[in-house]
C-alpha atoms as a PDB file:
ATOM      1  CA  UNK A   1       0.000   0.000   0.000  1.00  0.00           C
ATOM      2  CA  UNK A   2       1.779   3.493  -0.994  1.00  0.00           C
ATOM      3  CA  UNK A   3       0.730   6.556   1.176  1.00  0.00           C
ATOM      4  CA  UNK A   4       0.101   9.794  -0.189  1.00  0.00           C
ATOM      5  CA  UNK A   5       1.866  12.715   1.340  1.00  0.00           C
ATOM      6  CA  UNK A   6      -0.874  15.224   2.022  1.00  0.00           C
ATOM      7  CA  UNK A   7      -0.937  18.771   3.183  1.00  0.00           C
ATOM      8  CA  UNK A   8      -2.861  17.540   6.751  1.00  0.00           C
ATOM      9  CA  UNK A   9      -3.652  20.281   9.796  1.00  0.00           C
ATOM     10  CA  UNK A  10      -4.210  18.931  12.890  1.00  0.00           C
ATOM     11  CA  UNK A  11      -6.898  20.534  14.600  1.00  0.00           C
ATOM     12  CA  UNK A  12      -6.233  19.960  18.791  1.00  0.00           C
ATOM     13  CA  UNK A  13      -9.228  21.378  21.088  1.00  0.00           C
ATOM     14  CA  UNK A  14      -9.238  20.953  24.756  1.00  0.00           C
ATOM     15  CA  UNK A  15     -12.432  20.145  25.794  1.00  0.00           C
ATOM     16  CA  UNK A  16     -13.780  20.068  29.820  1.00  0.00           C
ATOM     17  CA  UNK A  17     -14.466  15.997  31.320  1.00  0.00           C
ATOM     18  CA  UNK A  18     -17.513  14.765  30.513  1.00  0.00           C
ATOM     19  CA  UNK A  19     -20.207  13.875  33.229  1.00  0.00           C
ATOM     20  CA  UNK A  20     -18.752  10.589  35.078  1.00  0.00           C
ATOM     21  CA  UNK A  21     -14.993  10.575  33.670  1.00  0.00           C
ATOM     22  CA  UNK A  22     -13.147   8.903  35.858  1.00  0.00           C
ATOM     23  CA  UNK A  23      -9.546  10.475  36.215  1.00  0.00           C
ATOM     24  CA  UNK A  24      -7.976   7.158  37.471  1.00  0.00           C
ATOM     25  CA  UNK A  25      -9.097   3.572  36.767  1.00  0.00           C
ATOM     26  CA  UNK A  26      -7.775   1.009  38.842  1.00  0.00           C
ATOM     27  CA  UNK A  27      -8.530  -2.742  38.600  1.00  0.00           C
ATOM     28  CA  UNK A  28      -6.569  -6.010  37.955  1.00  0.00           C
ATOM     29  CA  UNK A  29      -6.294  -7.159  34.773  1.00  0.00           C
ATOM     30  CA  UNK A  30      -4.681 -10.792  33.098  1.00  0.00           C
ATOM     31  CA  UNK A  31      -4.554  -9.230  30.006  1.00  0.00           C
ATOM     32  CA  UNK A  32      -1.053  -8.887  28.215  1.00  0.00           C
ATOM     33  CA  UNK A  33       0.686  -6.679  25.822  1.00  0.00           C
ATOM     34  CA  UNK A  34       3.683  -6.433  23.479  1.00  0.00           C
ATOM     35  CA  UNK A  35       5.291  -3.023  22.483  1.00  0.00           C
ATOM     36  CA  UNK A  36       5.045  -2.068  18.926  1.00  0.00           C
ATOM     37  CA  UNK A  37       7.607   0.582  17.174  1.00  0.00           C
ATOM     38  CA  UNK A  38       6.200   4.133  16.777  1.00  0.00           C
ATOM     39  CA  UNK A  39       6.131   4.031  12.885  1.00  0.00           C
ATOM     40  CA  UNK A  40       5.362   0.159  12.860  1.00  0.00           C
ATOM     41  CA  UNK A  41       1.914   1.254  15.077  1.00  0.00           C
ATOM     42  CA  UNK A  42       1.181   4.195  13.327  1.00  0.00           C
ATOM     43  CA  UNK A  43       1.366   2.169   9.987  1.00  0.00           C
ATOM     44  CA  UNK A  44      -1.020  -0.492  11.431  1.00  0.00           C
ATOM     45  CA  UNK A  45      -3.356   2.095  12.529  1.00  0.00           C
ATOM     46  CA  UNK A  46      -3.618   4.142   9.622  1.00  0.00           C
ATOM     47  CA  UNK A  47      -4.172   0.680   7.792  1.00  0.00           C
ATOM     48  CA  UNK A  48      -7.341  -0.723   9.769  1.00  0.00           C
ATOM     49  CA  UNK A  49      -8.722   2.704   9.129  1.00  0.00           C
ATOM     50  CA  UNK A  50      -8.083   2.461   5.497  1.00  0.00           C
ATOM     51  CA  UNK A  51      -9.937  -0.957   5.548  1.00  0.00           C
ATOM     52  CA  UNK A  52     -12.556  -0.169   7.823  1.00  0.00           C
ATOM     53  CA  UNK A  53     -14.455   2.815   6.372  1.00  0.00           C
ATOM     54  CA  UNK A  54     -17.525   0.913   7.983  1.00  0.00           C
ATOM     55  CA  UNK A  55     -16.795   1.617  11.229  1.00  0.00           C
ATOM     56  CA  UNK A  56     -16.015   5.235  11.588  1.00  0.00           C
ATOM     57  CA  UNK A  57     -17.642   7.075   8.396  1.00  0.00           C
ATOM     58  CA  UNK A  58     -20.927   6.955   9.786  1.00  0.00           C
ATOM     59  CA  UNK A  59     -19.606   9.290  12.725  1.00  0.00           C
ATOM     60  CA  UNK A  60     -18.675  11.980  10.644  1.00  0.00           C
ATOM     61  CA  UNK A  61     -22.420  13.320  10.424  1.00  0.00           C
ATOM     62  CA  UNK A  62     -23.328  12.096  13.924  1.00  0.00           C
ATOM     63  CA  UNK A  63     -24.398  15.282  15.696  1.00  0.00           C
ATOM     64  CA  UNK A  64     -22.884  13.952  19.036  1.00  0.00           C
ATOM     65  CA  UNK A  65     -18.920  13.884  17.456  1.00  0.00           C
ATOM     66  CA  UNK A  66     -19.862  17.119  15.638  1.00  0.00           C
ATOM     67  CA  UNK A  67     -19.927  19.050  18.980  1.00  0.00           C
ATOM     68  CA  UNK A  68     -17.263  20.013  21.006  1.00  0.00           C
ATOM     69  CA  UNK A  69     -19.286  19.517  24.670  1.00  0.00           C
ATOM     70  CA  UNK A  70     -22.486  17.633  23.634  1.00  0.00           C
ATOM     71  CA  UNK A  71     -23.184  16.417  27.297  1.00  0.00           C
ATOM     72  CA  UNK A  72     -22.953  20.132  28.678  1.00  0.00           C
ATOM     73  CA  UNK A  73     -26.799  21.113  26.646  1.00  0.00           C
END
């Protein structure tokens, strides 16, 4: 798969928590993990999105991920 180098602006806005947002989680977990390489990661990710238009497309229009602070109405 060849990548296109585009002319991308990223957009960061700070936001307050939402209702409930926990600032620490604690609990025991079994699951494990392996550490993946920056680039390596970033490749993967960019990938899945690639292939799984599906999945986040429909949010684009969704009026919740449209607003900055939905849960402060």
């Amino acid at each position: 798969m060849k990548y296109q180098k585009r002319n991308l602006r990223i957009k960061i806005k700070f936001v307050s928590d939402r209702p409930g947002h926990d600032k620490r989680y604690c609990m025991k977990t079994s699951l494990s993990y392996e550490v993946t390489p920056l680039k390596e990661g970033l490749k993967k990710t960019y990938e899945w999105y690639v292939k799984n238009e599906w999945w986040w497309k429909p949010l684009i229009n969704d009026k919740f991920f449209k607003e900055d602070e939905p849960w402060k109405k």
